[in-house]
N, C-alpha and C. Protein backbone atom coordinates (compact mmCIF):
# COMPACT_ATOMS: atom_id res chain seq x y z
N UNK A 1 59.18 -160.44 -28.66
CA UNK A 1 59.51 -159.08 -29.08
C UNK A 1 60.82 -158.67 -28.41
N UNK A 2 61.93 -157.67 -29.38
CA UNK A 2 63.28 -157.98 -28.51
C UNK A 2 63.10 -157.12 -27.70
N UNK A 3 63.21 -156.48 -26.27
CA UNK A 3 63.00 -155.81 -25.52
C UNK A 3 64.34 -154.60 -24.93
N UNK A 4 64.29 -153.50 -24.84
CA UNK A 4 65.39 -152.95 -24.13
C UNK A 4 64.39 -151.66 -23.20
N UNK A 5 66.22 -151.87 -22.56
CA UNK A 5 65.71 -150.43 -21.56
C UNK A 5 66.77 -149.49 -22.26
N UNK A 6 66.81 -147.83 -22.11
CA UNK A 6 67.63 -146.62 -22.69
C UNK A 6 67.06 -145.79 -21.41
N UNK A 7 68.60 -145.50 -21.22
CA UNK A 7 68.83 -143.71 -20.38
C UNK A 7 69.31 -143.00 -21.33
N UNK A 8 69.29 -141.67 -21.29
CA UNK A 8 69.87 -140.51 -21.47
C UNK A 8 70.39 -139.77 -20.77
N UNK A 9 71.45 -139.24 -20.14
CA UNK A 9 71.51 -138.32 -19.91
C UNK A 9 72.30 -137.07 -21.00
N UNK A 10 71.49 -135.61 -20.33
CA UNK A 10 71.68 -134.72 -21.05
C UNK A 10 72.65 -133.57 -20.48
N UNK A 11 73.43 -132.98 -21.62
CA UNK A 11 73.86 -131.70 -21.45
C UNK A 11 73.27 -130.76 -20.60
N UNK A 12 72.17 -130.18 -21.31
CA UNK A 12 71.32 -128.97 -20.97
C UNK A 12 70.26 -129.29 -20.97
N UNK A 13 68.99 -128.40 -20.40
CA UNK A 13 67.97 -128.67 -20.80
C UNK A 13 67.19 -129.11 -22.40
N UNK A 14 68.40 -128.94 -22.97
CA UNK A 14 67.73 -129.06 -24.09
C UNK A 14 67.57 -130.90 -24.46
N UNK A 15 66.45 -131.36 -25.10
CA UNK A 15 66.27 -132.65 -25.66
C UNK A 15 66.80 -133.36 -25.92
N UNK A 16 67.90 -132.28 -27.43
CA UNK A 16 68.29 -132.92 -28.27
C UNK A 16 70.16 -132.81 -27.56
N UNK A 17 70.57 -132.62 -26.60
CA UNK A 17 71.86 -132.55 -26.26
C UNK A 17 72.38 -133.83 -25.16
N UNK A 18 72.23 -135.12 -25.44
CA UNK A 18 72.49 -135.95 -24.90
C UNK A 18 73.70 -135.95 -25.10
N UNK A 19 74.26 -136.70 -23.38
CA UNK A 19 75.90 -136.48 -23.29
C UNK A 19 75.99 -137.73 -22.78
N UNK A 20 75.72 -138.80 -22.72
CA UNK A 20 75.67 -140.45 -22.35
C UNK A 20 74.28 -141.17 -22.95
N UNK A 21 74.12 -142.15 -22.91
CA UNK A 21 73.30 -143.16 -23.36
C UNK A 21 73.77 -144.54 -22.61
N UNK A 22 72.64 -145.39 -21.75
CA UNK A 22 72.64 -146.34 -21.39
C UNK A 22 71.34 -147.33 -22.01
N UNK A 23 71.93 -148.57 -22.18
CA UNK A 23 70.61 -149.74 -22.65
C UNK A 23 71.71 -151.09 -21.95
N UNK A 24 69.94 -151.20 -22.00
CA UNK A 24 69.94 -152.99 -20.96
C UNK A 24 68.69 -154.05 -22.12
N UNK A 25 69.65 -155.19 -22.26
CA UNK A 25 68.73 -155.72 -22.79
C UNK A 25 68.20 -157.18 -22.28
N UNK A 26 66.87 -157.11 -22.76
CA UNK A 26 66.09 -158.29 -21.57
C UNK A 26 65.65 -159.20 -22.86
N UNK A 27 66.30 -160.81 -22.30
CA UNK A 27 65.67 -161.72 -22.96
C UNK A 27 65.74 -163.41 -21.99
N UNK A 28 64.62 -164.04 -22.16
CA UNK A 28 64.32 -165.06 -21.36
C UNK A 28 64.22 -164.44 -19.67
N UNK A 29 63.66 -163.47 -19.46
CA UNK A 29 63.42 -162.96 -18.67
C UNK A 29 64.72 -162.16 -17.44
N UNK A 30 65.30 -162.10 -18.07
CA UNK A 30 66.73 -161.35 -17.51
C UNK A 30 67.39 -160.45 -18.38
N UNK A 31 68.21 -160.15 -17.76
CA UNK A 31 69.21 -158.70 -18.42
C UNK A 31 70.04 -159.72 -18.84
N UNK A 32 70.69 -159.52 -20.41
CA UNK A 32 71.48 -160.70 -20.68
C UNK A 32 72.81 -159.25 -21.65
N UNK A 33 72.58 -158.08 -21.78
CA UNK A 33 73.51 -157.49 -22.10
C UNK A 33 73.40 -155.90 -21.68
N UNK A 34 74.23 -155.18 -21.62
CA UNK A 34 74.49 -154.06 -20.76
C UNK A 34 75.28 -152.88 -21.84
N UNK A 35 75.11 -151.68 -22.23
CA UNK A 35 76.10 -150.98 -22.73
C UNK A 35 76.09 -149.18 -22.57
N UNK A 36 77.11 -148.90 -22.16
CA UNK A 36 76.82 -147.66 -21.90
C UNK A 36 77.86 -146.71 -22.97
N UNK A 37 77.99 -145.57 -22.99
CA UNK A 37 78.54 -144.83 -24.01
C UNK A 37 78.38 -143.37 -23.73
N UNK A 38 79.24 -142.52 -23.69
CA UNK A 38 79.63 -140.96 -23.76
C UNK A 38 79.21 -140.62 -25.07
N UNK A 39 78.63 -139.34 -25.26
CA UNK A 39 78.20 -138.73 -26.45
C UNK A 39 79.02 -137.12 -26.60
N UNK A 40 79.11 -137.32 -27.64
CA UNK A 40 79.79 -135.55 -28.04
C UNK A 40 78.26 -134.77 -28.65
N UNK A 41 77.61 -133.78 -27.23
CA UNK A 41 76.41 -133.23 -28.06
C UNK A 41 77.02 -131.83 -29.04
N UNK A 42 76.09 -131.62 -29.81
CA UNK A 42 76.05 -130.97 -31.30
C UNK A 42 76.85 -129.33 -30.15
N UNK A 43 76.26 -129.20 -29.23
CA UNK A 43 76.63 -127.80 -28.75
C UNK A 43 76.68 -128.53 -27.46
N UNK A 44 78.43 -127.74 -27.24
CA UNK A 44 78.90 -128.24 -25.95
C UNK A 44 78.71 -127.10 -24.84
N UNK A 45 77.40 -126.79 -24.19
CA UNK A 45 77.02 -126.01 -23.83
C UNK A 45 76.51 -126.86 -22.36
N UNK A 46 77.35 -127.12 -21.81
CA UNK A 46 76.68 -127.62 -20.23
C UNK A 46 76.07 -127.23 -18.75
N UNK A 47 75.40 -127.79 -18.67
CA UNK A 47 74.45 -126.52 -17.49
C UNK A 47 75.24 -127.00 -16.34
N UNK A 48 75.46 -125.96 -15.37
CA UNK A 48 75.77 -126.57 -14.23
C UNK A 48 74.75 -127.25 -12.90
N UNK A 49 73.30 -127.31 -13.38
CA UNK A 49 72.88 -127.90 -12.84
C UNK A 49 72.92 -129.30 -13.30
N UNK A 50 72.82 -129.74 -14.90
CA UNK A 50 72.87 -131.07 -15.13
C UNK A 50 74.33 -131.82 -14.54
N UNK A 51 75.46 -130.89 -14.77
CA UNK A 51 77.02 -131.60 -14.31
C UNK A 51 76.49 -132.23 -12.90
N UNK A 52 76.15 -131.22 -11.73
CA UNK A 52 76.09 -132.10 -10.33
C UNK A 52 75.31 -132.90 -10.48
N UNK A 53 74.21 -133.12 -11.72
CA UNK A 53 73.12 -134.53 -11.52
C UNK A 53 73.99 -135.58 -11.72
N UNK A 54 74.91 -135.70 -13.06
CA UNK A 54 75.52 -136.92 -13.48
C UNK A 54 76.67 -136.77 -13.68
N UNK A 55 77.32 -135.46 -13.05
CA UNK A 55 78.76 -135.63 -12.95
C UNK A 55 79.86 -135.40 -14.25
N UNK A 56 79.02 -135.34 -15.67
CA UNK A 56 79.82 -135.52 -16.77
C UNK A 56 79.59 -133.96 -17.47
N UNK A 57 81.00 -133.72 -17.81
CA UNK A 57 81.68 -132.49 -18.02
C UNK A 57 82.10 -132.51 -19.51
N UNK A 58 82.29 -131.16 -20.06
CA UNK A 58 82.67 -130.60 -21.36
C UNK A 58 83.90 -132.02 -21.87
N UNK A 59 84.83 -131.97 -21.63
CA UNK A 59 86.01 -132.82 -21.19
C UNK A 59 85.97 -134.09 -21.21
N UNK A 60 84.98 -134.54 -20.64
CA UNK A 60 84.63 -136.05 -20.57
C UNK A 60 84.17 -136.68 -22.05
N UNK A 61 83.44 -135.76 -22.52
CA UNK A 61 82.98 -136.12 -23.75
C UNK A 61 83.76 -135.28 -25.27
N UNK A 62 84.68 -134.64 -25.37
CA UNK A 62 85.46 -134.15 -25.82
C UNK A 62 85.95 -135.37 -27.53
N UNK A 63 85.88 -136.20 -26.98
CA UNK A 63 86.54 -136.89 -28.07
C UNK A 63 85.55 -138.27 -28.57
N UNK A 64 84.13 -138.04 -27.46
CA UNK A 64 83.64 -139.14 -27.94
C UNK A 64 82.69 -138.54 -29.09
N UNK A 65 82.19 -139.93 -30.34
CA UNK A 65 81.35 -139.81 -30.78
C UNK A 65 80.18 -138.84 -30.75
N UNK A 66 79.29 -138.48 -31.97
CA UNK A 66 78.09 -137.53 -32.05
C UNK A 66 77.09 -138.43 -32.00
N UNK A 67 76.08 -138.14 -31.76
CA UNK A 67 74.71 -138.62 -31.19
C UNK A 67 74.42 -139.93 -32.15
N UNK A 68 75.01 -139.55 -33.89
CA UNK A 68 74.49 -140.36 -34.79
C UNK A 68 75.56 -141.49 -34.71
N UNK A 69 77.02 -141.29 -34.00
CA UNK A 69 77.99 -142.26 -34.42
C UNK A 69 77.28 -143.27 -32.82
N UNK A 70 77.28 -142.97 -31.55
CA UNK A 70 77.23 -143.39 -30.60
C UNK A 70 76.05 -144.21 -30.74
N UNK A 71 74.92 -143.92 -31.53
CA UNK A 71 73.41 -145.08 -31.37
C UNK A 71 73.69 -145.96 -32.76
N UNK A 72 74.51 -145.34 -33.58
CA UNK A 72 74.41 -146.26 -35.02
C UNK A 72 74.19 -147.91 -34.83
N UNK A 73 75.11 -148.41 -33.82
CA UNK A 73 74.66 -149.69 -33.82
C UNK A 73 73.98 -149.99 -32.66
N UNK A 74 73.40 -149.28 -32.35
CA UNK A 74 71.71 -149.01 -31.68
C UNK A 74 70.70 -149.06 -32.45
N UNK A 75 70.86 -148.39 -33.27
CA UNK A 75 68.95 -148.01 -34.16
C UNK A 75 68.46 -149.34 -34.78
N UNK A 76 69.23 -150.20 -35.47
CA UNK A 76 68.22 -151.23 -35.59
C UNK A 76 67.79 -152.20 -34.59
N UNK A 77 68.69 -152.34 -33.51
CA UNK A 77 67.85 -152.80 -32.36
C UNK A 77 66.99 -152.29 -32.02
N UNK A 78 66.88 -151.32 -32.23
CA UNK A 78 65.92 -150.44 -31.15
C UNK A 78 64.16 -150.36 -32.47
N UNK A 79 64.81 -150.39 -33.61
CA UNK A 79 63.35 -150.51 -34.57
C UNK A 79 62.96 -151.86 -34.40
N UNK A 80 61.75 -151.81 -33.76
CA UNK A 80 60.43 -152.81 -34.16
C UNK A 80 60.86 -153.52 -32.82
N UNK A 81 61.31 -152.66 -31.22
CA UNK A 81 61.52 -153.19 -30.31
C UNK A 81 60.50 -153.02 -29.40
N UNK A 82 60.35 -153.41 -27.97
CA UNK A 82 59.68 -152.47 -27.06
C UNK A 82 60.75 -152.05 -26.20
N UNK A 83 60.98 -150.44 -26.34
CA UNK A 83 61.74 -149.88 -25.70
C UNK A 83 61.10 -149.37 -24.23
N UNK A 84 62.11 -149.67 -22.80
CA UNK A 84 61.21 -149.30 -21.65
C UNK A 84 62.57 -148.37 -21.34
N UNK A 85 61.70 -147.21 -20.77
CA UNK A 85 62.59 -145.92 -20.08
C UNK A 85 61.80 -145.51 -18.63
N UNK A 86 62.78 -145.22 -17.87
CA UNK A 86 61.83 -144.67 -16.38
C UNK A 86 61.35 -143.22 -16.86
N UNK A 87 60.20 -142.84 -16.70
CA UNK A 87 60.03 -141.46 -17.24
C UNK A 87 60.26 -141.47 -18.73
N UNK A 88 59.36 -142.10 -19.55
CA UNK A 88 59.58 -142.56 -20.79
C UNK A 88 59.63 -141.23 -21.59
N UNK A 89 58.56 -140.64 -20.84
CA UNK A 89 58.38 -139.02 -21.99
C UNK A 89 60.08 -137.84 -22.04
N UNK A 90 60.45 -138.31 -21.04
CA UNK A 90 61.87 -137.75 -20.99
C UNK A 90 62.95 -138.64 -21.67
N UNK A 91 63.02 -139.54 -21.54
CA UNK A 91 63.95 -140.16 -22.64
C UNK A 91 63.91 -140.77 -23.75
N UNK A 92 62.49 -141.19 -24.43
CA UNK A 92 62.07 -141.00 -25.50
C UNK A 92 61.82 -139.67 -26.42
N UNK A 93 61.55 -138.42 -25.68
CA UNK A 93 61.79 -137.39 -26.07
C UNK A 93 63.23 -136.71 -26.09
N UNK A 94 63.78 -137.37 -25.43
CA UNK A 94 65.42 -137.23 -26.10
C UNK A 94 65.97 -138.04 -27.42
N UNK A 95 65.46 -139.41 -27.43
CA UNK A 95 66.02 -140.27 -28.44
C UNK A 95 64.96 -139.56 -29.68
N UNK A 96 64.05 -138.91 -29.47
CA UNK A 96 63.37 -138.35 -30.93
C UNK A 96 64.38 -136.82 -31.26
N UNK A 97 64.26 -135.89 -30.20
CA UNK A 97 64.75 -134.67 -30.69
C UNK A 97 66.01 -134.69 -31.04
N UNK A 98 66.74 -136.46 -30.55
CA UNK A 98 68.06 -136.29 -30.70
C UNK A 98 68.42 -136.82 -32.33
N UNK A 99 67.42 -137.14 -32.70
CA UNK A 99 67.32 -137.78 -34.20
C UNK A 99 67.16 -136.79 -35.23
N UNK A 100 66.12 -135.90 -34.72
CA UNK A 100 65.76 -135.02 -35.63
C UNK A 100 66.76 -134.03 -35.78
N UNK A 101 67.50 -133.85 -34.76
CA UNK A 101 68.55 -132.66 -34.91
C UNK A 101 69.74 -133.02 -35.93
N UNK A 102 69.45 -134.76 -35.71
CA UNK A 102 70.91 -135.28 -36.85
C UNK A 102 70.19 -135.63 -37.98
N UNK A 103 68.74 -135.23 -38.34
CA UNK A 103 68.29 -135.54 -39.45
C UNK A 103 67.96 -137.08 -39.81
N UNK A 104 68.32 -137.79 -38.92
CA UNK A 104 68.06 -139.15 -39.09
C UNK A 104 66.77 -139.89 -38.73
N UNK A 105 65.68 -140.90 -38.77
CA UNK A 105 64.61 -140.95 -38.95
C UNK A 105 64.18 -141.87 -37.82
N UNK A 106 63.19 -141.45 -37.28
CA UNK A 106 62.88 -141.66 -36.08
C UNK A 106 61.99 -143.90 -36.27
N UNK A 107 63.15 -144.19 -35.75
CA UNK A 107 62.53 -145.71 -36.17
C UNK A 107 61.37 -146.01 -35.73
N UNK A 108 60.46 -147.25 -35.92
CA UNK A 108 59.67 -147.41 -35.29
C UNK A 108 59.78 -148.51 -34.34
N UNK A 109 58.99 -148.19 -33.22
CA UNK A 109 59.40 -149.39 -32.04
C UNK A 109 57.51 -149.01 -30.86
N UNK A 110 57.84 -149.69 -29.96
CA UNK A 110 56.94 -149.84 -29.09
C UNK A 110 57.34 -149.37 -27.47
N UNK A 111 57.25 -148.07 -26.57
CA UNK A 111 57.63 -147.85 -25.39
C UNK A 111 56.72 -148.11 -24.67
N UNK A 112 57.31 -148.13 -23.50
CA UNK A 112 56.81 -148.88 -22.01
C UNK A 112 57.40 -147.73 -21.27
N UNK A 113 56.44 -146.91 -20.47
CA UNK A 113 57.10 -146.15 -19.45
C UNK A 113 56.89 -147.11 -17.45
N UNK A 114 58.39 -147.33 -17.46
CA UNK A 114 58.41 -148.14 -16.23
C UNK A 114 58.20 -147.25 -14.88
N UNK A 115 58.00 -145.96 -15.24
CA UNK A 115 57.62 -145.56 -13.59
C UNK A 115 55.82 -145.81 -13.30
N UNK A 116 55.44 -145.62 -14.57
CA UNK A 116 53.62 -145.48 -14.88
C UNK A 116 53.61 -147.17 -14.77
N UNK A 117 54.22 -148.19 -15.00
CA UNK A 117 54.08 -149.53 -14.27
C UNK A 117 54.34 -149.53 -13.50
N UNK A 118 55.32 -149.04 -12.73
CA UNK A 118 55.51 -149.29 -11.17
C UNK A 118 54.71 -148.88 -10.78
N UNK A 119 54.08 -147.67 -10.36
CA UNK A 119 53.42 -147.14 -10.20
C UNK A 119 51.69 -147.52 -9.88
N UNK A 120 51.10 -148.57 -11.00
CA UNK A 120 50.59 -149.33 -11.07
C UNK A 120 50.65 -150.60 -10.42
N UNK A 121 51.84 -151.44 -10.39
CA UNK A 121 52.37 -152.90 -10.13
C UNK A 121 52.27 -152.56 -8.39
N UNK A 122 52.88 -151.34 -7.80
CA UNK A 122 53.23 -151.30 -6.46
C UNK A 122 52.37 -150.01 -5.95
N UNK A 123 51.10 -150.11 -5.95
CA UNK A 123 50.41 -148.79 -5.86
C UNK A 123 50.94 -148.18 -4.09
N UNK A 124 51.08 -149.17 -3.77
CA UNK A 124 51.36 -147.80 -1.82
C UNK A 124 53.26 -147.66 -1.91
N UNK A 125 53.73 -147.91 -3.10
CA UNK A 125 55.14 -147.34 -2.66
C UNK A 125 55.12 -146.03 -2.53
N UNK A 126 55.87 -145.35 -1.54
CA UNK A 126 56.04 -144.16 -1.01
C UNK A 126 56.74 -143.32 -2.79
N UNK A 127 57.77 -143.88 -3.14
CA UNK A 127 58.67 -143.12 -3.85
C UNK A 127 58.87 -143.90 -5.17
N UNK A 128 58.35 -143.62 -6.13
CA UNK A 128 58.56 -144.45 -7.82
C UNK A 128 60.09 -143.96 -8.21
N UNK A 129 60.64 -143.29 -7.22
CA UNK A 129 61.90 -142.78 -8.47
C UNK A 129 63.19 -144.00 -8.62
N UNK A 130 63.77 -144.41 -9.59
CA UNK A 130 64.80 -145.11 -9.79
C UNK A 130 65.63 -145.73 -8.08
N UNK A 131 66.03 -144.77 -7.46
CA UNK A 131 66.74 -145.24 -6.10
C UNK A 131 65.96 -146.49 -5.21
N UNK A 132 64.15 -145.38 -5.24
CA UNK A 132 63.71 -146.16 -4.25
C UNK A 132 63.35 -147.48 -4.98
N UNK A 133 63.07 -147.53 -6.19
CA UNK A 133 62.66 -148.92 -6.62
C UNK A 133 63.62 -149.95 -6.80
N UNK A 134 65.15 -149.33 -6.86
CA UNK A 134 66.41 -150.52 -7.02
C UNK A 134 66.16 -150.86 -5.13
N UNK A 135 65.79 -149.65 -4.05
CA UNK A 135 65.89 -150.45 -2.71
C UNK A 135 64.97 -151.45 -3.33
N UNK A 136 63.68 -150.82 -3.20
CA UNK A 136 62.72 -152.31 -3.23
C UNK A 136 63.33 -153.68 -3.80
N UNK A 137 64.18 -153.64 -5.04
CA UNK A 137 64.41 -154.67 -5.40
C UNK A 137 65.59 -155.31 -5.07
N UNK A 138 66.31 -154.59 -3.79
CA UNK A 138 67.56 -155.09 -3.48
C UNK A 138 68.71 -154.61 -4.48
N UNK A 139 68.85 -153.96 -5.55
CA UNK A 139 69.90 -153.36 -6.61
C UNK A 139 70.55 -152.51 -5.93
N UNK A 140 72.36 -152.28 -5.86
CA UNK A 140 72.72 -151.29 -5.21
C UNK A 140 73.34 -150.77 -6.72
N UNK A 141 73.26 -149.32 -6.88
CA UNK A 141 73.38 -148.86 -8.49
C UNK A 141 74.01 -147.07 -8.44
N UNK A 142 74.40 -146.55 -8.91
CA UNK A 142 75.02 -145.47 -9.29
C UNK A 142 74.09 -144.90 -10.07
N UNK A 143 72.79 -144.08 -9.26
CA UNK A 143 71.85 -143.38 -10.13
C UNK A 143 72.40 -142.20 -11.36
N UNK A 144 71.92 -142.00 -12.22
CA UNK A 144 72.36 -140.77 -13.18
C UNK A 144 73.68 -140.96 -13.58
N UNK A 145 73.68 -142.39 -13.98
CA UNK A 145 74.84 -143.44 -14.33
C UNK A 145 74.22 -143.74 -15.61
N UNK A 146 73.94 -143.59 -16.85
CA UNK A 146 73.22 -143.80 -18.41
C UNK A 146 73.00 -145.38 -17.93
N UNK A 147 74.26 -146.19 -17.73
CA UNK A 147 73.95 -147.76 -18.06
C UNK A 147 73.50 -148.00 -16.85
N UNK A 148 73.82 -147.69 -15.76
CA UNK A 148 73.21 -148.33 -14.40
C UNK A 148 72.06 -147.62 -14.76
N UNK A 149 71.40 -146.98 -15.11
CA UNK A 149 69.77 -146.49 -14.84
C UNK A 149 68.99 -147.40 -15.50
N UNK A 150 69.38 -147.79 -17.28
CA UNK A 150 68.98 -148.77 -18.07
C UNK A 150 69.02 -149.97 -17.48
N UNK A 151 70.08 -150.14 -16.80
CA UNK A 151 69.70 -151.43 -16.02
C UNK A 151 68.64 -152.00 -14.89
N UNK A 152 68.56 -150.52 -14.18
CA UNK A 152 67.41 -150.88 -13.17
C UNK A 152 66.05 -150.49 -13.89
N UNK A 153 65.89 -150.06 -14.49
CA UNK A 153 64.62 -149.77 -15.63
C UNK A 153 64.71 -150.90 -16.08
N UNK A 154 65.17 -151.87 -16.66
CA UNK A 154 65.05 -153.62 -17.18
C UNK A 154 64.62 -153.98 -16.05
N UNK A 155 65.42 -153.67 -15.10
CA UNK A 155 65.02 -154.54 -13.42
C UNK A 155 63.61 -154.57 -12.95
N UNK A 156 63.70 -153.20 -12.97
CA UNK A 156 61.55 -152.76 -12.46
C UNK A 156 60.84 -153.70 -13.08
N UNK A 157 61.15 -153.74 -14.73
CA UNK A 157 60.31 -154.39 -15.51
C UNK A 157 59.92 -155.69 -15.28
N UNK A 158 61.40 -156.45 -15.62
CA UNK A 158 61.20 -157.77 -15.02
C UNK A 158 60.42 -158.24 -13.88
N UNK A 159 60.74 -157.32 -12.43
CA UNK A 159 60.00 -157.51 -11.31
C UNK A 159 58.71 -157.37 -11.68
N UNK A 160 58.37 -156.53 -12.05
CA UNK A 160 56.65 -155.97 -12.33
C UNK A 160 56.30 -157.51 -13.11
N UNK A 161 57.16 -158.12 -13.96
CA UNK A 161 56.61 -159.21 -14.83
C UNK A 161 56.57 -160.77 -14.15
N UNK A 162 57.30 -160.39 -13.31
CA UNK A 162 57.44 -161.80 -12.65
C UNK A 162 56.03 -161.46 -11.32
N UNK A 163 55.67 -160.62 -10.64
CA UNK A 163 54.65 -160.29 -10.02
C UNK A 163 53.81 -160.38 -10.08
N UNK A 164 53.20 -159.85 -11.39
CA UNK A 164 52.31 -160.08 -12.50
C UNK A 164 51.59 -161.60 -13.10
N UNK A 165 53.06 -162.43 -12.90
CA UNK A 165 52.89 -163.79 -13.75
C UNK A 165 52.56 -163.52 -15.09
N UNK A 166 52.99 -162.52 -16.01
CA UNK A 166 53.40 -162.23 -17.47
C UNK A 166 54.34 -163.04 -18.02
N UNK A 167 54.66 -164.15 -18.87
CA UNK A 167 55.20 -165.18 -19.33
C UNK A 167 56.62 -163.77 -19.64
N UNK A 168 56.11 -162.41 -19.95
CA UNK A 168 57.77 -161.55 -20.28
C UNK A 168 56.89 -160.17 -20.48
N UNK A 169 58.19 -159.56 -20.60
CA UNK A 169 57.77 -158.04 -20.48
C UNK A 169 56.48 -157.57 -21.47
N UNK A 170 57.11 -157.65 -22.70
CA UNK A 170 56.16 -157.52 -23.87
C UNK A 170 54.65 -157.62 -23.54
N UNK A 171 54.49 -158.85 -22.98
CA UNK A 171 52.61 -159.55 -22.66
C UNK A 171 52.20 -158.39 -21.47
N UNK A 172 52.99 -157.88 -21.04
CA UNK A 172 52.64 -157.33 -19.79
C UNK A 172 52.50 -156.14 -19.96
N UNK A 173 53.65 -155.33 -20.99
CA UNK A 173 53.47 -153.66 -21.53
C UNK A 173 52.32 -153.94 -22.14
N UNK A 174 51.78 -154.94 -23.11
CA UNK A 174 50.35 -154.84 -23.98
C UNK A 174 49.17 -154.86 -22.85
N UNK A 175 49.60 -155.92 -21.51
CA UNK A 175 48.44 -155.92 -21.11
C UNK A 175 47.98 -155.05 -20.01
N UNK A 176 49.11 -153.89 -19.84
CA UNK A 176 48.93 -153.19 -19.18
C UNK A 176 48.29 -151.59 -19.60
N UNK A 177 47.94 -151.88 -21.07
CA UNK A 177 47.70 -150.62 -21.07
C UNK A 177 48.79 -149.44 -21.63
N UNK A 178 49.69 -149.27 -20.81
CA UNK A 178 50.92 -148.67 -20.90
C UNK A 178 51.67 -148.57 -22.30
N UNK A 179 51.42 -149.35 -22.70
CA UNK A 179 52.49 -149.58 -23.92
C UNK A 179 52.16 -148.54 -25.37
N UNK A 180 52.98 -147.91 -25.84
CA UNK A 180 52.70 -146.58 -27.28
C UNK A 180 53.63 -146.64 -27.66
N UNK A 181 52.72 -147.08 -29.00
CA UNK A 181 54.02 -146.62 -30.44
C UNK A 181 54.43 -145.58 -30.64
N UNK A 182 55.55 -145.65 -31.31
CA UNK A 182 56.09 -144.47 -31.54
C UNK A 182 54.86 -143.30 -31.91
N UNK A 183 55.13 -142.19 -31.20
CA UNK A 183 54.41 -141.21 -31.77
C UNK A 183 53.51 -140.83 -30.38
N UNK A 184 53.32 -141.88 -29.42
CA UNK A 184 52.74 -141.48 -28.07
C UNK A 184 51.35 -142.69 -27.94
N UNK A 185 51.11 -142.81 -29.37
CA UNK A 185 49.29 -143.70 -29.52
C UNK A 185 49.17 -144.87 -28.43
N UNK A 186 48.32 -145.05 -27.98
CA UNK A 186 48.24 -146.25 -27.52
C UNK A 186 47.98 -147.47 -28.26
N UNK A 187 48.31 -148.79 -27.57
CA UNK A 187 48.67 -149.79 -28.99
C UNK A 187 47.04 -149.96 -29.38
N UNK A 188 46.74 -150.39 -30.42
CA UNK A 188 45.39 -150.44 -30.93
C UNK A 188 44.75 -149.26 -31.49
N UNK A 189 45.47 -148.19 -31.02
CA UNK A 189 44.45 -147.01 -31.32
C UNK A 189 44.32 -146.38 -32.73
């Protein structure tokens, strides 16, 4: 199954106002491609609490692509994938509201939320959030970075799979439980 990881980061609180996008993609048990990308959201309305999270400003994104030009040659990777996000309900709920706002149709694929495996995989870690799990794994990374986050979200995974002894991610989101199709279901249900 082809596997990726996706960040978002956003404008505002709002869902659908993503202002970067990061994916990492995992095959034969490694990260074998990386891509990150600036987004022009629909309303350039930026909070100043999100700027000090990730640093990216009105300006920065000024001339890039809209939500639909920046994933276009995203979406069919991403249909009939298993997509893994740290905090899946937050960035899967961006890649949906960010669809619906452009009218475009929410593909189908399979998510893996990698903090609810870590979480699981490493039950006495003190801290599941992105930083402390790149320490655990030795990754030094630029958090609230779109592509460095996608990357250590592939990373968790892998680790959790190689820990595990899961032949790859996929066997391991099914056999963990964890894994929902689009829409939230759990697989089988």
């Amino acid at each position: 199954m082809r596997t990726l990881a996706i960040d978002f980061e956003t404008a505002n609180e709002r869902r659908d106002s993503a202002c970067a996008v990061g994916l990492a993609w995992i095959e034969d048990g490694r990260v074998v491609r990386r891509e990150a990308r600036l987004i022009r959201p629909a309303e350039m309305r930026f909070s100043p609490f999100n700027v000090r999270v990730h640093g990216i400003r009105p300006e920065d994104v000024a001339d890039a692509p809209d939500f639909a030009a920046a994933m276009a040659p995203f979406l069919p990777e991403i249909a009939g994938a298993l997509v893994l996000a740290h905090n899946a309900s937050f960035d899967i709920g961006v890649l949906a509201a960010a669809l619906a706002a452009c009218g475009l149709p929410q593909p189908d694929y399979t998510s893996l939320c990698t903090l609810q495996l870590a979480r699981r995989q490493w039950p006495g870690q003190e801290r599941y959030r992105l930083p402390a799990l790149a320490a655990r794994l030795g990754i030094a990374f630029r958090h609230h970075d779109a592509g460095e986050d996608a990357f250590v979200c592939a990373e968790v995974a892998l680790a959790a799979m190689r820990e595990a002894g899961a032949p790859d991610v996929a066997t391991l989101a099914h056999a963990s439980g964890l894994a929902r199709r689009r829409g939230g279901l759990p697989l089988g249900a």
